[in-house]
C-alpha atoms as a PDB file:
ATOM      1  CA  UNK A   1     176.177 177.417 218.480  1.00  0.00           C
ATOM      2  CA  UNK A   2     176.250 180.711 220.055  1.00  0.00           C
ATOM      3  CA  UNK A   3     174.534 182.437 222.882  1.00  0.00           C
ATOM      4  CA  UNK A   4     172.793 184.379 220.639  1.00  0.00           C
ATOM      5  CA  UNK A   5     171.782 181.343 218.654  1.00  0.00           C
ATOM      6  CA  UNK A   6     170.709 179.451 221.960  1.00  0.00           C
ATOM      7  CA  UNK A   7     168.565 182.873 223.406  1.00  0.00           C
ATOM      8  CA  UNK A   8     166.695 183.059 219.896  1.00  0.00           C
ATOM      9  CA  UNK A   9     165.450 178.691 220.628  1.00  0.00           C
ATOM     10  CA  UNK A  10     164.599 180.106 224.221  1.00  0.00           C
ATOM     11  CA  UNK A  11     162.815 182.970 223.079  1.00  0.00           C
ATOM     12  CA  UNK A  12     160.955 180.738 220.516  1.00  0.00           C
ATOM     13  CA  UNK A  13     160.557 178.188 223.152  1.00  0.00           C
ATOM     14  CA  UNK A  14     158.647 180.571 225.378  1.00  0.00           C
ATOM     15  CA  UNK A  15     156.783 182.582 222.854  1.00  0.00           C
ATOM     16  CA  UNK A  16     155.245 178.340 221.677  1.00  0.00           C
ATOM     17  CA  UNK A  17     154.317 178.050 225.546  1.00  0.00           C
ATOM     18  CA  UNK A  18     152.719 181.705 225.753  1.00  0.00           C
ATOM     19  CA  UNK A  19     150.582 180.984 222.812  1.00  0.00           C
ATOM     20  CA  UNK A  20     149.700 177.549 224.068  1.00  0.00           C
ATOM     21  CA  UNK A  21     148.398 178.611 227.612  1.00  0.00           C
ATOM     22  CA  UNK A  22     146.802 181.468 225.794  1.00  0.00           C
ATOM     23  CA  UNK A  23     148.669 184.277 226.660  1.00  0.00           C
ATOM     24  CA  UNK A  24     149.581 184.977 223.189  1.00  0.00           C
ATOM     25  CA  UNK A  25     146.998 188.139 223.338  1.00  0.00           C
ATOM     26  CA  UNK A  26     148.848 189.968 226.420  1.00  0.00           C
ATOM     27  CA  UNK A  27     151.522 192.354 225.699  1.00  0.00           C
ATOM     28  CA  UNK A  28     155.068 192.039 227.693  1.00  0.00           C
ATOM     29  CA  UNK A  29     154.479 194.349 230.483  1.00  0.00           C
ATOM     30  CA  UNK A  30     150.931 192.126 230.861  1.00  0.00           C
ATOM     31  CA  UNK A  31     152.968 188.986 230.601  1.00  0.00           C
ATOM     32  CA  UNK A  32     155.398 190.042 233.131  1.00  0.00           C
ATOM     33  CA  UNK A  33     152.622 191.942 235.508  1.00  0.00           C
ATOM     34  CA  UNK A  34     151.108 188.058 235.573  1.00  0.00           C
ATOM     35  CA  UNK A  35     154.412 186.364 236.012  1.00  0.00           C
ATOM     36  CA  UNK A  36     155.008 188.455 238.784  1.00  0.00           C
ATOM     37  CA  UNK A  37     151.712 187.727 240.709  1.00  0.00           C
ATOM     38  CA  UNK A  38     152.109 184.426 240.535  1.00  0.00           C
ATOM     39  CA  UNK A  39     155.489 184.348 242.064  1.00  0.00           C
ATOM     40  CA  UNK A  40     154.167 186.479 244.422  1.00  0.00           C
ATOM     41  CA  UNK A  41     151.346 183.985 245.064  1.00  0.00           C
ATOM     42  CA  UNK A  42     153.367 181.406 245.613  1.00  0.00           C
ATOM     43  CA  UNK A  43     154.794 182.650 248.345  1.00  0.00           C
ATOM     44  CA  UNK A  44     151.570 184.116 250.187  1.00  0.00           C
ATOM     45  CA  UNK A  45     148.913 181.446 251.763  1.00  0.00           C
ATOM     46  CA  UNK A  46     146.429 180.097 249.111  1.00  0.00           C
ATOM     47  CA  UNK A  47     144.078 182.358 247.602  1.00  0.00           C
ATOM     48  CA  UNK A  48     146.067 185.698 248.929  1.00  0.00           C
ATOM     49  CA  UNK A  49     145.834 188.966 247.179  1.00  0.00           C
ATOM     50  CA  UNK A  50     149.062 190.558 246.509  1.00  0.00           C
ATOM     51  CA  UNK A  51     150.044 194.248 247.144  1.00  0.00           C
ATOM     52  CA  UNK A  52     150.234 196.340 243.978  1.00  0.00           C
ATOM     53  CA  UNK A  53     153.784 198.065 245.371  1.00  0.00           C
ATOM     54  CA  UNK A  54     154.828 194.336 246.192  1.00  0.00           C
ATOM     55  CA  UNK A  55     153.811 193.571 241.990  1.00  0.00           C
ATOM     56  CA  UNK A  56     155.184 197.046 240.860  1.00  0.00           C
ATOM     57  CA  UNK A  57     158.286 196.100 243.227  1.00  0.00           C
ATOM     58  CA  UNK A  58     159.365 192.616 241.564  1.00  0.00           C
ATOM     59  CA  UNK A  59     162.238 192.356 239.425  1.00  0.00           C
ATOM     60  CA  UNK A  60     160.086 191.484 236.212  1.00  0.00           C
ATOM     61  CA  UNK A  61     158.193 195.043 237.036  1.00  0.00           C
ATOM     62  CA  UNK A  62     160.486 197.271 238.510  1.00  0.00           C
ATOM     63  CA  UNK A  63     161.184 198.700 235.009  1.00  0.00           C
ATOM     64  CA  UNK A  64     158.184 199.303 233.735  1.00  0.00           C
ATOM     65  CA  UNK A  65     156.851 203.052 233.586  1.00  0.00           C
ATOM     66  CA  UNK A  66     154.072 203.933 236.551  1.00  0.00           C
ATOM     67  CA  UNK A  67     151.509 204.672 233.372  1.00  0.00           C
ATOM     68  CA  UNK A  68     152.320 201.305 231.488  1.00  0.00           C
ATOM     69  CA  UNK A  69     151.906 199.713 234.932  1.00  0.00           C
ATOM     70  CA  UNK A  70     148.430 200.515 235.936  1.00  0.00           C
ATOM     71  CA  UNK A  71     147.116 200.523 232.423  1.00  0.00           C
ATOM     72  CA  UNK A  72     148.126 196.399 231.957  1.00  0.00           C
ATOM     73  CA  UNK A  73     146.769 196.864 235.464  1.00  0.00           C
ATOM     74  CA  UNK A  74     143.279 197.974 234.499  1.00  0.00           C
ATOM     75  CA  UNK A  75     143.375 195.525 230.976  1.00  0.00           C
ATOM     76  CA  UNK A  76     144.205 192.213 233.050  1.00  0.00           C
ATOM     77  CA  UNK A  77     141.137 193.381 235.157  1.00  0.00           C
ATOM     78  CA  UNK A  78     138.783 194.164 232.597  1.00  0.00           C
ATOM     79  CA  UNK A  79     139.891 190.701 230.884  1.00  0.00           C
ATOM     80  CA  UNK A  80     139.101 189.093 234.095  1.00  0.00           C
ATOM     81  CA  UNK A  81     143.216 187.833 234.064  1.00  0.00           C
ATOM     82  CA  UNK A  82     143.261 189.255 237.667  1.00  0.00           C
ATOM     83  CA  UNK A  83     140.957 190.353 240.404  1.00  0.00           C
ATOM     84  CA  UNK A  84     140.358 192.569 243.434  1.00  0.00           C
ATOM     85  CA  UNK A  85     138.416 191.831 246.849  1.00  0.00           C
ATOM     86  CA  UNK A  86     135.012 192.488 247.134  1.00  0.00           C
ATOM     87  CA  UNK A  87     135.525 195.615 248.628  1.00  0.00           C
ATOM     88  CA  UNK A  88     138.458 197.210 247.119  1.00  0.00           C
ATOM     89  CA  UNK A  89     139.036 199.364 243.282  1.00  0.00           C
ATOM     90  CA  UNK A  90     142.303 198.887 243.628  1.00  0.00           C
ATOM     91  CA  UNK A  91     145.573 197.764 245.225  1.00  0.00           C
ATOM     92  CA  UNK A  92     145.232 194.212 245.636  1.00  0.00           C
ATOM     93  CA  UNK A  93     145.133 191.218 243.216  1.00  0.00           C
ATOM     94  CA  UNK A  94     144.846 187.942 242.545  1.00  0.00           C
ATOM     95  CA  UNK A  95     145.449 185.858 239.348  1.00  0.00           C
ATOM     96  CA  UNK A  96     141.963 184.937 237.897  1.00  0.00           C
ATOM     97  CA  UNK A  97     143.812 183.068 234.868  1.00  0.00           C
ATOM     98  CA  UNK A  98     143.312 179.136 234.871  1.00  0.00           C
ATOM     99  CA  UNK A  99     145.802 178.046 232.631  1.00  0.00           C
END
């Protein structure tokens, strides 16, 4: 078998597990906006917000045009995938996603 062969059973691997936590919907740059919260979560005391710069910062983001950013941004909030503090618009989240 060859690595390409073995990354196409990962790929179809993780696109089975996307659709079965129901993130089937999300585009890439949402999947990896999420992926990259949660990370970020898990290394921040329970129920933290995380820093968009720290999100926008993370290895899964760090590619992804400034525009494309804050527009999966805005959709994951309007989805109710993420959330702010009471008394912020922007610049820190939270996952909101119970999967």
């Amino acid at each position: 078998m060859s690595r390409l062969d073995r990354y196409a059973e990962l790929r179809a691997v993780l696109h089975a597990m996307e659709k079965d936590i129901g993130l089937g919907y999300n585009t890439s740059t949402e999947k990896n906006i999420l992926s990259a919260i949660a990370q970020l979560q898990n290394m921040a005391p329970s129920g933290a917000f995380v820093q968009s710069s720290k999100i926008k910062t993370h290895p899964l983001c760090a590619q992804i045009p400034d525009p494309s950013f804050f527009r999966a941004l805005k959709k994951l909030l309007d989805h109710g995938d993420i959330s702010l503090p009471a008394d912020r618009k922007k610049g820190l989240y939270r996952l909101e996603v119970k999967i």
